[in-house]
Protein backbone atom coordinates (compact mmCIF):
# COMPACT_ATOMS: atom_id res chain seq x y z
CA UNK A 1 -220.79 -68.90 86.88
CA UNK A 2 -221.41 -70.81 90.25
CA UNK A 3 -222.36 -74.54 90.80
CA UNK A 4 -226.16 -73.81 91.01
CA UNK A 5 -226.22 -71.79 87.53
CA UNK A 6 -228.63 -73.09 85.14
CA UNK A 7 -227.11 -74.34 81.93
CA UNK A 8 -229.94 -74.11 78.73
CA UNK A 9 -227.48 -77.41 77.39
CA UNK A 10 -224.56 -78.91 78.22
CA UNK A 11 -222.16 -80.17 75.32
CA UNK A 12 -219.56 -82.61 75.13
CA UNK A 13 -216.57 -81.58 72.52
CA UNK A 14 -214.07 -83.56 71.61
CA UNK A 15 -211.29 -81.86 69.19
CA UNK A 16 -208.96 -82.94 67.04
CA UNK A 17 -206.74 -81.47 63.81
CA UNK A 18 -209.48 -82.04 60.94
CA UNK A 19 -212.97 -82.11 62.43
CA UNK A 20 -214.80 -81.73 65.78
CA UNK A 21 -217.57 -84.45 67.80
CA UNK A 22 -219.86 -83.00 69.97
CA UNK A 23 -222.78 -84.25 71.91
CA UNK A 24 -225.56 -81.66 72.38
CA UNK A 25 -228.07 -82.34 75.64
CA UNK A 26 -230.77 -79.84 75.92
CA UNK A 27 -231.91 -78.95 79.50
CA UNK A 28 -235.49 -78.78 78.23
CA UNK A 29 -235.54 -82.43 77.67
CA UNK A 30 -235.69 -82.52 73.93
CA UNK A 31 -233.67 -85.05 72.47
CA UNK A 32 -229.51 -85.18 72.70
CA UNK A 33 -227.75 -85.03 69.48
CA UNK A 34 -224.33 -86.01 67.72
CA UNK A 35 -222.59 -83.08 65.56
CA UNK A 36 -219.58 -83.00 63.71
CA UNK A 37 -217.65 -79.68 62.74
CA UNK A 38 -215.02 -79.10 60.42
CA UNK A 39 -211.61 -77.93 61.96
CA UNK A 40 -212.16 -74.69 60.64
CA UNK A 41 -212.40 -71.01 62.19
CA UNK A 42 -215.74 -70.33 59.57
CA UNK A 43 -217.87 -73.81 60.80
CA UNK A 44 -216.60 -72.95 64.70
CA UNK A 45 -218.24 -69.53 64.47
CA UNK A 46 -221.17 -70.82 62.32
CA UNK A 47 -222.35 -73.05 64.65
CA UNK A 48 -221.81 -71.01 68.01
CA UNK A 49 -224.33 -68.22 66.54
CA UNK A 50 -226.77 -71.15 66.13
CA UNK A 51 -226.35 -72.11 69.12
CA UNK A 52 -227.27 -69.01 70.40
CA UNK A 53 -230.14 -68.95 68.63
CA UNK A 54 -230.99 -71.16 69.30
CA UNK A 55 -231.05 -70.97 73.24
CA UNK A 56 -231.75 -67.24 73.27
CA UNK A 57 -227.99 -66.31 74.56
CA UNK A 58 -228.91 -68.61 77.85
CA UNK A 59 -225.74 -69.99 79.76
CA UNK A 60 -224.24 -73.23 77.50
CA UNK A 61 -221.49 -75.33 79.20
CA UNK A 62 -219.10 -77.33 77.14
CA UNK A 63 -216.63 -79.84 78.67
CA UNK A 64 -213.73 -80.74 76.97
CA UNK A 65 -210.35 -82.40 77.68
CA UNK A 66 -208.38 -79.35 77.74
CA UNK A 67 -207.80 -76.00 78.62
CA UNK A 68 -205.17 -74.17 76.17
CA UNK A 69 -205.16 -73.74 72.29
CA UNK A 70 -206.68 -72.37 69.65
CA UNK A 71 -210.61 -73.64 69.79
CA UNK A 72 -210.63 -72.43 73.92
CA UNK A 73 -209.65 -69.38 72.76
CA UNK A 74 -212.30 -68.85 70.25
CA UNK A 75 -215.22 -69.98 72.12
CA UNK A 76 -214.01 -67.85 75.28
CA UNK A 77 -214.61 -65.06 73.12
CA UNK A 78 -218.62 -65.84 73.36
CA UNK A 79 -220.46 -64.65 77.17
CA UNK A 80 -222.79 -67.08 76.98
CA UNK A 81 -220.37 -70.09 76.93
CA UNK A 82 -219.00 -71.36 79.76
CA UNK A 83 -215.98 -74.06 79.23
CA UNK A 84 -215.16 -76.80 81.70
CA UNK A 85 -211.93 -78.05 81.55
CA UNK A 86 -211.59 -81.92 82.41
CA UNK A 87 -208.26 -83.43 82.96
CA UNK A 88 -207.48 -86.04 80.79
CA UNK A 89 -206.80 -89.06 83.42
CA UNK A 90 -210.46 -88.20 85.02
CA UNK A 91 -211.41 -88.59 81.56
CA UNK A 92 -209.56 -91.67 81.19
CA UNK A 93 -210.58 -93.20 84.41
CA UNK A 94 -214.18 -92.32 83.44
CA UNK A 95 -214.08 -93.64 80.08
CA UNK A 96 -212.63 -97.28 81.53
CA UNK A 97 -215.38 -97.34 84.62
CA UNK A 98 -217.93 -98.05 81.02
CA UNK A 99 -215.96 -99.59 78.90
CA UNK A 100 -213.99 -102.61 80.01
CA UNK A 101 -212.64 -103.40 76.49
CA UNK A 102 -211.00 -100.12 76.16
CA UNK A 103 -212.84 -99.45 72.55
CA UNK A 104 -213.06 -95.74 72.14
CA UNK A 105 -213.87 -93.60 69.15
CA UNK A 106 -214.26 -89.26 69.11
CA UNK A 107 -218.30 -90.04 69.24
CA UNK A 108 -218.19 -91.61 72.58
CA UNK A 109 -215.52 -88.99 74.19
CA UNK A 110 -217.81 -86.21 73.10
CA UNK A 111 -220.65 -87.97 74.80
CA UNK A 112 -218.54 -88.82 78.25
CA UNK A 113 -217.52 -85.21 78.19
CA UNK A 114 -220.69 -84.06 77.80
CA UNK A 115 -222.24 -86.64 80.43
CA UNK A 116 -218.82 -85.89 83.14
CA UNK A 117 -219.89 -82.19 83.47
CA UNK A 118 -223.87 -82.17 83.68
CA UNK A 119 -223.80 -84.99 86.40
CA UNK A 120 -220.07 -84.24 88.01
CA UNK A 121 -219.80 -80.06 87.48
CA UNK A 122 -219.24 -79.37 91.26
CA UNK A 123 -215.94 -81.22 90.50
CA UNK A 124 -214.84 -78.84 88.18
CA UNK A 125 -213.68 -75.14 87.28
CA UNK A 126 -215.06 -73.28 84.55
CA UNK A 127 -212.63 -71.14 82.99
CA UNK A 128 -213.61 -67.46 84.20
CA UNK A 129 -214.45 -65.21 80.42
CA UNK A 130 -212.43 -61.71 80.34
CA UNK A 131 -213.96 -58.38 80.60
CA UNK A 132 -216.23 -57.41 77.86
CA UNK A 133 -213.53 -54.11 77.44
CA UNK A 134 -211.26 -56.91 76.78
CA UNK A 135 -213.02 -59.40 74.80
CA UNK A 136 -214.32 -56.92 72.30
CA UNK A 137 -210.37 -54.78 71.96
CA UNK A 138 -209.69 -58.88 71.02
CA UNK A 139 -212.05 -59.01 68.47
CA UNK A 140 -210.90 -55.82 66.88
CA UNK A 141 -207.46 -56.99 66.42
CA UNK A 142 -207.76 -60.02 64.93
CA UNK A 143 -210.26 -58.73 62.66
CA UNK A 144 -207.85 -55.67 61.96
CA UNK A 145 -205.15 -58.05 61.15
CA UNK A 146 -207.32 -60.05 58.53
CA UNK A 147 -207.97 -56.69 56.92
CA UNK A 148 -204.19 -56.04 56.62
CA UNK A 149 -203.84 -59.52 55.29
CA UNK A 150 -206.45 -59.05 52.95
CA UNK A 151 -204.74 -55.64 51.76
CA UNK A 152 -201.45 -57.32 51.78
CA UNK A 153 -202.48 -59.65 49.26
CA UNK A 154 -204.02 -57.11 46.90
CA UNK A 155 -200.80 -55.02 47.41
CA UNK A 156 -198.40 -58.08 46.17
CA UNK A 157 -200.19 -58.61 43.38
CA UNK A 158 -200.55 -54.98 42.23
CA UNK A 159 -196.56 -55.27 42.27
CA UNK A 160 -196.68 -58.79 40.23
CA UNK A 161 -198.61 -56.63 37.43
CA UNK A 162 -197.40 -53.48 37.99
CA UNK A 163 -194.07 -54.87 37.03
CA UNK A 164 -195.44 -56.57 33.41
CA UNK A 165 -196.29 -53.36 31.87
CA UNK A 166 -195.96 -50.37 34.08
CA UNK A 167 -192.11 -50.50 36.09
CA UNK A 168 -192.13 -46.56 36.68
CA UNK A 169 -195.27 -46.70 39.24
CA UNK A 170 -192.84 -49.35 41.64
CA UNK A 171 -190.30 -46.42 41.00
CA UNK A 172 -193.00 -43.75 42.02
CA UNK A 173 -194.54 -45.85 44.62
CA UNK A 174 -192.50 -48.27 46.04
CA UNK A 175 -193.24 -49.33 49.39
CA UNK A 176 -195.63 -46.61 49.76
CA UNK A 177 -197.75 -49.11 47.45
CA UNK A 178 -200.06 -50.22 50.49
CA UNK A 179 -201.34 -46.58 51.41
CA UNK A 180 -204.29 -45.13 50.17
CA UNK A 181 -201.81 -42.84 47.79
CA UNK A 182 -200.76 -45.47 45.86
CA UNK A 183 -204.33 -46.54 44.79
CA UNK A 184 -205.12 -43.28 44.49
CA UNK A 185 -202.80 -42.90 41.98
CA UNK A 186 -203.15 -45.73 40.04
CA UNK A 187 -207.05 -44.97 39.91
CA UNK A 188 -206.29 -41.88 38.25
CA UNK A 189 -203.29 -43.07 35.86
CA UNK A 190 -202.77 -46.63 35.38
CA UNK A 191 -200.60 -46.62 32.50
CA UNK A 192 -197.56 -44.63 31.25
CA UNK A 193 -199.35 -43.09 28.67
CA UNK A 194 -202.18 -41.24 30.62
CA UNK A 195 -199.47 -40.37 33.29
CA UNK A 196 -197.74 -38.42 30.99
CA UNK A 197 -200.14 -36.63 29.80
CA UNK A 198 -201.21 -35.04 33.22
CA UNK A 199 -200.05 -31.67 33.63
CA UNK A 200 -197.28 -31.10 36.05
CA UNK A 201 -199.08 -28.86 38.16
CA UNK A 202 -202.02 -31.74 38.77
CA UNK A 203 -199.43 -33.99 39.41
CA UNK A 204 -197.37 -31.63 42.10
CA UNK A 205 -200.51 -30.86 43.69
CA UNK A 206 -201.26 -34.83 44.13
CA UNK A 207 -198.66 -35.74 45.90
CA UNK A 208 -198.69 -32.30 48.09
CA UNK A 209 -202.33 -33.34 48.78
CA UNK A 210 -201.44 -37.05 49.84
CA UNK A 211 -198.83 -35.46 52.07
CA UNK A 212 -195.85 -36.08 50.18
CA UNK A 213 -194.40 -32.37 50.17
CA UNK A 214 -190.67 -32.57 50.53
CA UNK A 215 -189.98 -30.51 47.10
CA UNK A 216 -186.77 -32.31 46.26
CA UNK A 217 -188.94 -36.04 46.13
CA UNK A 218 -191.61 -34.45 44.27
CA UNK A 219 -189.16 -32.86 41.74
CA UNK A 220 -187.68 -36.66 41.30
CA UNK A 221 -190.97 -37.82 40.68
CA UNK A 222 -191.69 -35.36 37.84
CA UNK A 223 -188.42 -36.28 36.46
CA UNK A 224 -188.55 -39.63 36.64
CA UNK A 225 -192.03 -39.23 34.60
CA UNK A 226 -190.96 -37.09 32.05
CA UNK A 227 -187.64 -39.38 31.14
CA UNK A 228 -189.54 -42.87 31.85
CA UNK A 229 -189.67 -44.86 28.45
CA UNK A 230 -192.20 -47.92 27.93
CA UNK A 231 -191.22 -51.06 28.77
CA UNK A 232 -193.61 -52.64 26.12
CA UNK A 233 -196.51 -50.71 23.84
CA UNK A 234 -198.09 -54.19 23.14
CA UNK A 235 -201.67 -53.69 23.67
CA UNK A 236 -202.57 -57.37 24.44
CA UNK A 237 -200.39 -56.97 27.69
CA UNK A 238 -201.47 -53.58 28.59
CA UNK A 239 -205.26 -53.75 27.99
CA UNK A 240 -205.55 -56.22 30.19
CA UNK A 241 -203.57 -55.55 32.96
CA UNK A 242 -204.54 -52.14 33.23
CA UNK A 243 -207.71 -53.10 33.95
CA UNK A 244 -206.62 -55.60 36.65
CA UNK A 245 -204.87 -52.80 38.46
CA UNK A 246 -207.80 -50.89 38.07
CA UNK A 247 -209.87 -53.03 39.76
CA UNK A 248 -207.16 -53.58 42.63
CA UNK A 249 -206.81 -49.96 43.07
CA UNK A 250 -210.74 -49.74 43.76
CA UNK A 251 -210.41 -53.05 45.93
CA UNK A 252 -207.61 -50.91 48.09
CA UNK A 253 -209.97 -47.93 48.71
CA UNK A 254 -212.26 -49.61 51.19
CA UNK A 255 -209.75 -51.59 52.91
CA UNK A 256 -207.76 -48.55 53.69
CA UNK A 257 -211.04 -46.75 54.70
CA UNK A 258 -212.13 -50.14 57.10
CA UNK A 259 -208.64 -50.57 58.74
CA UNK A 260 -208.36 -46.68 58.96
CA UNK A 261 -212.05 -46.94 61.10
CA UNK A 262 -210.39 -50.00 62.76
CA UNK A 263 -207.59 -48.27 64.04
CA UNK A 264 -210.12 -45.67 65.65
CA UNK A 265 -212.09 -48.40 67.30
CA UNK A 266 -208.82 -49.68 68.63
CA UNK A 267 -207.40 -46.77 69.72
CA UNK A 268 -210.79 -45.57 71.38
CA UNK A 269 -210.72 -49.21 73.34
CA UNK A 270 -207.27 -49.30 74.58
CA UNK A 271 -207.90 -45.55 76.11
CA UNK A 272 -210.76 -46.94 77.92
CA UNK A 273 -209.05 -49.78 79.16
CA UNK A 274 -207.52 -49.60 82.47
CA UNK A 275 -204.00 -51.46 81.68
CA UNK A 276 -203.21 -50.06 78.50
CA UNK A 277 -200.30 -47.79 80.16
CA UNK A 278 -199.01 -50.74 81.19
CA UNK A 279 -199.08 -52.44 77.39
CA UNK A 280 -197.88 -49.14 76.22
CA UNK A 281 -194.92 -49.27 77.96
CA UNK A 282 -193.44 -52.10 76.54
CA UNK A 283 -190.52 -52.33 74.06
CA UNK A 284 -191.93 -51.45 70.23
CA UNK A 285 -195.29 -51.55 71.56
CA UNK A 286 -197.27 -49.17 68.67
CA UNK A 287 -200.57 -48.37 68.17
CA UNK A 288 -201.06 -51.92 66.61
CA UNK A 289 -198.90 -54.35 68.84
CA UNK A 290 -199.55 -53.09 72.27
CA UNK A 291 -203.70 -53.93 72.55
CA UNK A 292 -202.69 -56.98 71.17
CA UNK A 293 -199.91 -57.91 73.51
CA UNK A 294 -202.96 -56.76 76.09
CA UNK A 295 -205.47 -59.11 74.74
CA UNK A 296 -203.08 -62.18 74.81
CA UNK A 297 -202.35 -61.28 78.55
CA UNK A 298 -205.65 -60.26 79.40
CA UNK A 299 -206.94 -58.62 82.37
CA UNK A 300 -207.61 -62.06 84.64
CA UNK A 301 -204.26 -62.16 87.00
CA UNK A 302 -205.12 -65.54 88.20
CA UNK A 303 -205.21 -66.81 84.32
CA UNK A 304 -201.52 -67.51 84.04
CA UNK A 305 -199.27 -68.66 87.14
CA UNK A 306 -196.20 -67.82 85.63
CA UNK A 307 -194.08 -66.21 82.60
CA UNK A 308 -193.48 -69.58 81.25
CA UNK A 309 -197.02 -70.77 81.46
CA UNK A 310 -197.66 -67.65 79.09
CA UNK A 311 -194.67 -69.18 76.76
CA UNK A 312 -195.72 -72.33 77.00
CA UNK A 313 -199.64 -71.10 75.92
CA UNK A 314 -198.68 -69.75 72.99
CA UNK A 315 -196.05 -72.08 71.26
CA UNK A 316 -192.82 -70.17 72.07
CA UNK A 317 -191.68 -72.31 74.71
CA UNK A 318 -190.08 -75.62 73.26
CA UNK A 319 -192.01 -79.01 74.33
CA UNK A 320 -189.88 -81.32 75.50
CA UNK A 321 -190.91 -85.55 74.96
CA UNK A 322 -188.72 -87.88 77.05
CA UNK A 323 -189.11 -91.40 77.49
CA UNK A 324 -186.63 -93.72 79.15
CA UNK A 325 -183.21 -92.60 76.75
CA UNK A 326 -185.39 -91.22 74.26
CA UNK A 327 -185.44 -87.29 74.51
CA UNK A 328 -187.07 -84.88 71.47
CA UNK A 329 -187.40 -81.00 71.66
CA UNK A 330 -189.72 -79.43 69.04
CA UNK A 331 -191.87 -76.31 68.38
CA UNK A 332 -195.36 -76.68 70.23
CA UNK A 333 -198.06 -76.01 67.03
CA UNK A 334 -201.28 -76.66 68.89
CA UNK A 335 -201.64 -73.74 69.91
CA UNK A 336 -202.97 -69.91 69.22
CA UNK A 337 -201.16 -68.61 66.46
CA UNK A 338 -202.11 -65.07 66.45
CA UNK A 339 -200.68 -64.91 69.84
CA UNK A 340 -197.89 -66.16 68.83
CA UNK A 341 -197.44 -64.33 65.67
CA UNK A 342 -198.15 -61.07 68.09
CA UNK A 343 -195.19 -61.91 70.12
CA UNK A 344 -192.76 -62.76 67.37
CA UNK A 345 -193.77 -58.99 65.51
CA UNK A 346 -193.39 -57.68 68.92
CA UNK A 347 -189.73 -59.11 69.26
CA UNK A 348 -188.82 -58.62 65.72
CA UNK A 349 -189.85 -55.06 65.89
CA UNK A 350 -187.63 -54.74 69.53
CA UNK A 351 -185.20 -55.87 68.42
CA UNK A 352 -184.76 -52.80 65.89
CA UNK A 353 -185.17 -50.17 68.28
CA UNK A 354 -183.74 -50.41 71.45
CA UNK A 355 -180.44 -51.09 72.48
CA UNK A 356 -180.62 -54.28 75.09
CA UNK A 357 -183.25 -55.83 73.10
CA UNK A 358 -180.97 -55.45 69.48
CA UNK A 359 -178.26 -56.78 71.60
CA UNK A 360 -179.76 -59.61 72.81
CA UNK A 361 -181.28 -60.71 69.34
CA UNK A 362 -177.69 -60.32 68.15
CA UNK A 363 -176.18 -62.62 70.24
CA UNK A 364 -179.29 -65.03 69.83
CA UNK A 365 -178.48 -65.03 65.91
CA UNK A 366 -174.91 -65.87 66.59
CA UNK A 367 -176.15 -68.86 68.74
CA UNK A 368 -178.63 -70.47 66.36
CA UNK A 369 -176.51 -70.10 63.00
CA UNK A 370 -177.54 -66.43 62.20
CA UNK A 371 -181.41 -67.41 62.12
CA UNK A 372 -183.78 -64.70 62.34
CA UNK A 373 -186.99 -66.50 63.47
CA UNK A 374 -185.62 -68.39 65.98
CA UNK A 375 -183.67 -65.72 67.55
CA UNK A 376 -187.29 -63.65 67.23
CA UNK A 377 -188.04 -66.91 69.38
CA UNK A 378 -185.96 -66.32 71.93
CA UNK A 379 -186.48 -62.84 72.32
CA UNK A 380 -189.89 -62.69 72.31
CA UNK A 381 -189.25 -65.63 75.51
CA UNK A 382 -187.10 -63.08 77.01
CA UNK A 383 -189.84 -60.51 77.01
CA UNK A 384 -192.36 -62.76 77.75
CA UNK A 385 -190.88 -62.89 81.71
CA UNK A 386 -190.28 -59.39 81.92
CA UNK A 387 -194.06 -58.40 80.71
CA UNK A 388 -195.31 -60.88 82.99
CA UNK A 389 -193.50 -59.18 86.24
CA UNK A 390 -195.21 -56.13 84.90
CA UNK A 391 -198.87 -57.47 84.18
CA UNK A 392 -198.80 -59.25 87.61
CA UNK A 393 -198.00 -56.14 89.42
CA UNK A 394 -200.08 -53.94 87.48
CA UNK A 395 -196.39 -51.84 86.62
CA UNK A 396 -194.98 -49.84 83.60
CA UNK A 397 -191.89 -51.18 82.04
CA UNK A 398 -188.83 -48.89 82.85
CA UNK A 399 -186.24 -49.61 80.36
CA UNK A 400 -183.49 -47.74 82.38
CA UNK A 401 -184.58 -49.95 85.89
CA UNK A 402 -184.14 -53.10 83.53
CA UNK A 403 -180.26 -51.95 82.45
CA UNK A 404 -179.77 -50.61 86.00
CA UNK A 405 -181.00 -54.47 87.07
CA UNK A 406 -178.66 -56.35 84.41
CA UNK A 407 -176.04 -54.41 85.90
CA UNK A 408 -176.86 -55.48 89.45
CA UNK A 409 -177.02 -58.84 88.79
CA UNK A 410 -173.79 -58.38 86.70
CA UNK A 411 -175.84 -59.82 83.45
CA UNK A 412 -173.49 -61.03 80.47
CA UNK A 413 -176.14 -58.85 78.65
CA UNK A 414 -175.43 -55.30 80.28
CA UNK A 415 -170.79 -56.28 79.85
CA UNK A 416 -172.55 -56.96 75.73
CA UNK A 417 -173.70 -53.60 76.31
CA UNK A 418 -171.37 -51.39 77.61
CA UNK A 419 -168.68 -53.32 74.21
């Protein structure tokens, strides 16, 4: 968007932990409005498709007093919103020039915001959107990942009443219970009693189907079926939950099928998209982790000026308060938390499977008191800088130039690794 683009509104929004002010001025000259929006992800996204609506998908700009965290990066996801960052001492500065007293309330802000960029928008930089490719492998992921959630839940309580009335299935399944097998299974026998009364060939052929074929597991399977024993043959406990894990075996079936479809969309996107060798490249980058490592980059070089910027985005760098001999260090929480949680799994998983990475974390755990999430922390920080090198200059990561590099620079890392 350039200076002369016309805007179909232009909205103040002024954010805060448990609800939203905005000031809405049309450009048709219809009246200007107050709204107020609950802090949630559901009212956000409610009110952004009425907006749309609303304006036929015509350019909107919003001004607001920041440009990082969680609501920027939901309404970035929209093409026909275009954010203008204002610093928060213009704001200030702004705000004093009207009111001498100082009185201020979220109202007013949203209104000042709203006023700063429809006369004063020359003055400022909207923040650029990322390619469509980009914006829509985003969507996909975070929409993949509330799926899993979703199935995660179901899975955890299949186990809770699994366990009440009907211990062999955990025995049979066990943490194969979140694949489509295990509802499979329980759809067809959800009880002791009807399991044993399958026939040994149906049941060889239903794990052979659901590709469980190594003879000697099935074998312990039919074993373990023909020797299992009830753990309780009150019908007032196995009525009912039966017919809970029933239902939660039919609940399972189209999540498996919808993530399943996700996957393909995912997979189909990241092909398509021009830096996804370079995402793929990283340390315990999967299917999953590495188009979401991609979207939390993005494609805009310019967006980030430095590997601690990216830290500092997403809550993994510590925030530092000092004031005269006062000085606090604590975790940064405003801030996008699937990013972050897509950097921790990405460091957790590293740190299983290749050899620098597992030493690092091991040494981090040894620092902080044998804690797993904060040496995650630190890891993930570690990574953070040598992704960046790679985004910025569009490169694969090599893990043998990074050991040949530690070595170099004679690294306390590489003399870990060589112990």
């Amino acid at each position: 968007m350039n200076a002369t683009t016309e805007f179909a509104a232009t909205i103040g929004l002024d954010w805060a932990d448990k609800k939203h002010d905005l000031w809405l001025h049309p450009n048709d000259g219809s009246k200007a409005q107050h709204i107020r929006l609950e802090q949630t992800p559901e009212a956000l996204h409610a009110w952004v498709a009425k907006l749309r609506e609303r304006f036929g998908g015509r350019p909107v700009a919003i001004g607001l007093e920041t440009s990082r965290g969680p609501v920027i990066s939901a309404l970035m996801a929209y093409d026909f919103i275009v954010l203008f960052p204002i610093n928060p001492k213009a704001m200030k500065d702004y705000r004093a020039a009207f009111s001498v007293s100082g009185a201020k309330d979220d109202r007013t802000d949203a209104q000042l915001a709203e006023e700063f960029i429809r006369l004063h928008r020359d003055k400022l930089k909207a923040l650029e959107p990322d390619t469509e490719l980009t914006r829509k492998l985003g969507g996909l992921v975070e929409n993949r990942r509330h799926l899993v959630d979703e199935r995660t839940r179901i899975v955890n309580q299949l186990h809770s009443t699994l366990k009440t009335y009907y211990p062999l299935a955990e025995t049979l399944l066990g943490e194969e219970m979140n694949l489509p097998m295990a509802a499979d299974f329980l759809a067809c026998w959800p009880d002791l009693e009807t399991l044993q009364k399958a026939e040994v060939k149906t049941l060889r052929s239903f794990f052979y189907k659901h590709n469980s074929r190594s003879a000697e597991k099935i074998e312990e399977r039919l074993a373990a079926v023909q020797q299992a024993k009830a753990l309780t043959t009150d019908l007032a406990i196995i009525v009912p939950a039966r017919l809970l894990v029933v239902a939660l075996a039919g609940l399972l079936k189209p999540l498996h099928r919808a993530i399943a479809r996700m996957d393909q969309e995912i997979k189909q996107a990241m092909d398509a998209h021009p830096d996804a060798a370079i995402f793929r490249s990283f340390p315990a980058a999967g299917p999953a982790l590495a188009p979401r490592l991609l979207v939390a980059f993005g494609t805009n070089r310019d967006r980030f000026e430095s590997a601690d910027e990216v830290a500092q985005f997403y809550g993994l760098a510590p925030v530092v308060i000092q004031s005269g001999n006062s000085k606090t260090t604590h975790m940064r929480h405003r801030c996008p938390k699937f990013g972050r949680q897509t950097f921790h799994e990405n460091a957790n998983c590293a740190a299983k499977e290749h050899s620098w990475t597992r030493c690092y974390y091991e040494q981090q755990r040894k620092r902080h008191d044998d804690k797993h999430h904060q040496a995650c922390r630190a890891l993930a920080y570690k990574l953070i800088r040598i992704y960046f090198v790679c985004w910025k200059t569009h490169k694969s990561y090599d893990a043998n130039r990074y050991t040949q590099a530690l070595e170099k620079h004679g690294s306390p890392l590489h003399k870990a690794l060589e112990n």
